[in-house]
Protein backbone atom coordinates (compact mmCIF):
# COMPACT_ATOMS: atom_id res chain seq x y z
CA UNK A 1 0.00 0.00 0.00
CA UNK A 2 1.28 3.56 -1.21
CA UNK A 3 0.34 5.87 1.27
CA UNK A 4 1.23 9.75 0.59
CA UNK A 5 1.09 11.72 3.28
CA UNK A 6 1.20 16.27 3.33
CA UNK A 7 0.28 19.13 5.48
CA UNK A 8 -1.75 21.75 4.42
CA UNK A 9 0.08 24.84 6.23
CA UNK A 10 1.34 22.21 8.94
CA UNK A 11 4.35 20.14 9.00
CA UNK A 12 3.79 16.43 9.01
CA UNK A 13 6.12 15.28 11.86
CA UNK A 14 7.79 11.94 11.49
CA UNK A 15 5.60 10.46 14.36
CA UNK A 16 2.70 11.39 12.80
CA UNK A 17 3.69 9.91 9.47
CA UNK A 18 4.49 6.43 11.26
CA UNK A 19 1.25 6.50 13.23
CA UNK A 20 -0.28 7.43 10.05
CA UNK A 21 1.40 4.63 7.93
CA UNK A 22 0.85 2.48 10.85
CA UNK A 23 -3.18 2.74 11.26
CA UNK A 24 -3.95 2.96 7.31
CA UNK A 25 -1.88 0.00 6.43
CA UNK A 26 -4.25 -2.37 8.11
CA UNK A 27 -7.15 -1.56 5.23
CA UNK A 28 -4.90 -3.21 3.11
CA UNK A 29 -5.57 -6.92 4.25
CA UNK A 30 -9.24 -6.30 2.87
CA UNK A 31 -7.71 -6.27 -0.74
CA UNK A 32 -5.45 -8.50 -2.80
CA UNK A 33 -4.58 -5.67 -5.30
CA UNK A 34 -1.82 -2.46 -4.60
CA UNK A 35 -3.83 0.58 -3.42
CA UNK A 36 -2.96 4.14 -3.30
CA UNK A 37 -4.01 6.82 -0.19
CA UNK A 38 -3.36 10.21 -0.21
CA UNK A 39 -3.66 11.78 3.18
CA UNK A 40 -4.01 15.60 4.33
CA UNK A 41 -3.59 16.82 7.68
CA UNK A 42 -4.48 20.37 8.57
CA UNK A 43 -5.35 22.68 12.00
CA UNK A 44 -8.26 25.42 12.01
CA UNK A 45 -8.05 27.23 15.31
CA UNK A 46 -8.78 24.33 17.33
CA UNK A 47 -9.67 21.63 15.56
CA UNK A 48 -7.46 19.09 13.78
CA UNK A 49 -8.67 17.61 10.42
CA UNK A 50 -7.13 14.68 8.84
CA UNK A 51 -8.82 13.57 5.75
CA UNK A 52 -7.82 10.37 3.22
CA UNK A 53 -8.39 9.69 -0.76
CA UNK A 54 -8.10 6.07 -0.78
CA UNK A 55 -8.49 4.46 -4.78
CA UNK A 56 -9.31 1.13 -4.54
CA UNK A 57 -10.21 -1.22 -7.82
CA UNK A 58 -13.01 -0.32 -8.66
CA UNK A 59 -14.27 3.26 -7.07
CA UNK A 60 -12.23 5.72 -5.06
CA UNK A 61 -13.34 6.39 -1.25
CA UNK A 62 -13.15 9.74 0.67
CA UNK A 63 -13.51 10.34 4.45
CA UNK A 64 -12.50 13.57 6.15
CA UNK A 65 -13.10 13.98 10.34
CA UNK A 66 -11.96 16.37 12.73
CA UNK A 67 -11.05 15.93 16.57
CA UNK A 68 -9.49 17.89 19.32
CA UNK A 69 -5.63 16.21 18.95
CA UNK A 70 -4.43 15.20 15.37
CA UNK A 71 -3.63 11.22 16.67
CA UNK A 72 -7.14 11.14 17.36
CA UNK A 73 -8.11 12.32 13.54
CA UNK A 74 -5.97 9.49 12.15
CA UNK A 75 -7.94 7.38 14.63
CA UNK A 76 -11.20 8.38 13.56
CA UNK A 77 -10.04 8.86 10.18
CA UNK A 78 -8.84 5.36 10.05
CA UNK A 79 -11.93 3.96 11.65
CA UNK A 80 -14.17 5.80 8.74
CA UNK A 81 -12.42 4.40 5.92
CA UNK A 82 -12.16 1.00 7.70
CA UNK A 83 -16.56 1.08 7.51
CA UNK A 84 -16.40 2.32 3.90
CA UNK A 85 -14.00 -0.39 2.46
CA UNK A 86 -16.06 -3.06 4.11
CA UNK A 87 -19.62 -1.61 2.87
CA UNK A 88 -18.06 -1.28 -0.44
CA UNK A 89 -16.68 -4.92 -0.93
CA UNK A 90 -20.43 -6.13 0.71
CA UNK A 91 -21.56 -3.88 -2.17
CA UNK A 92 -19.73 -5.85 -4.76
CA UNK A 93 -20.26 -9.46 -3.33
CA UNK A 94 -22.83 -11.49 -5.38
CA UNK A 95 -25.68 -12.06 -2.31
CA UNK A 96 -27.53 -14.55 -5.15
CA UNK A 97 -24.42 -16.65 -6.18
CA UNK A 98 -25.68 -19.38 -3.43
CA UNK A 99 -28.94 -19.29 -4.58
CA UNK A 100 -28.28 -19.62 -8.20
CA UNK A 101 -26.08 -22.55 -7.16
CA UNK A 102 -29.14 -24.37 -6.03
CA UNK A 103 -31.51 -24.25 -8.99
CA UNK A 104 -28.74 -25.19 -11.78
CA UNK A 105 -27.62 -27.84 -9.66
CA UNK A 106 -31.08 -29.52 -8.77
């Protein structure tokens, strides 16, 4: 998983690009394929935003979330994008494979 990671008028410290790398790289063991993120970090007044581009096959995901402490973005941030991936591969899964199963093989 490629995971790019900026600041928008911030500067992305090391320990927030391996906590970063760290939380993001486990939506990678829902796919077989390479996929690309592109994450932005920014602070207005008081809150921190973190939001995520993630292209998957097949459709490309956004999530943005803010939170009091930028660690606790990526959390949240990670968490949201965790939900999407999963209702998007449900989304693809053939529900009526089973069932189609039965009547050809009566």
């Amino acid at each position: 998983m490629r995971i790019d990671i900026s600041g928008h008028q911030m500067e992305v410290t090391s320990a927030l690009r391996d906590y970063t790398r760290e939380k993001l790289n486990k939506l990678a063991k829902h796919f077989d394929n390479h996929l690309d993120a592109n994450v932005i970090m920014s602070v207005d007044k008081l809150d921190h935003r973190a939001e995520a581009t993630l292209h998957t096959p097949g459709r490309t995901l956004f999530a943005d979330v803010a939170a009091s402490d930028m660690y606790a973005a990526i959390d949240l941030l990670a968490d949201k994008l965790d939900r999407r991936v999963i209702k998007h591969k449900e989304m693809k899964a053939d529900h009526h494979a089973a069932e189609a199963r039965k009547v050809v093989g009566r």
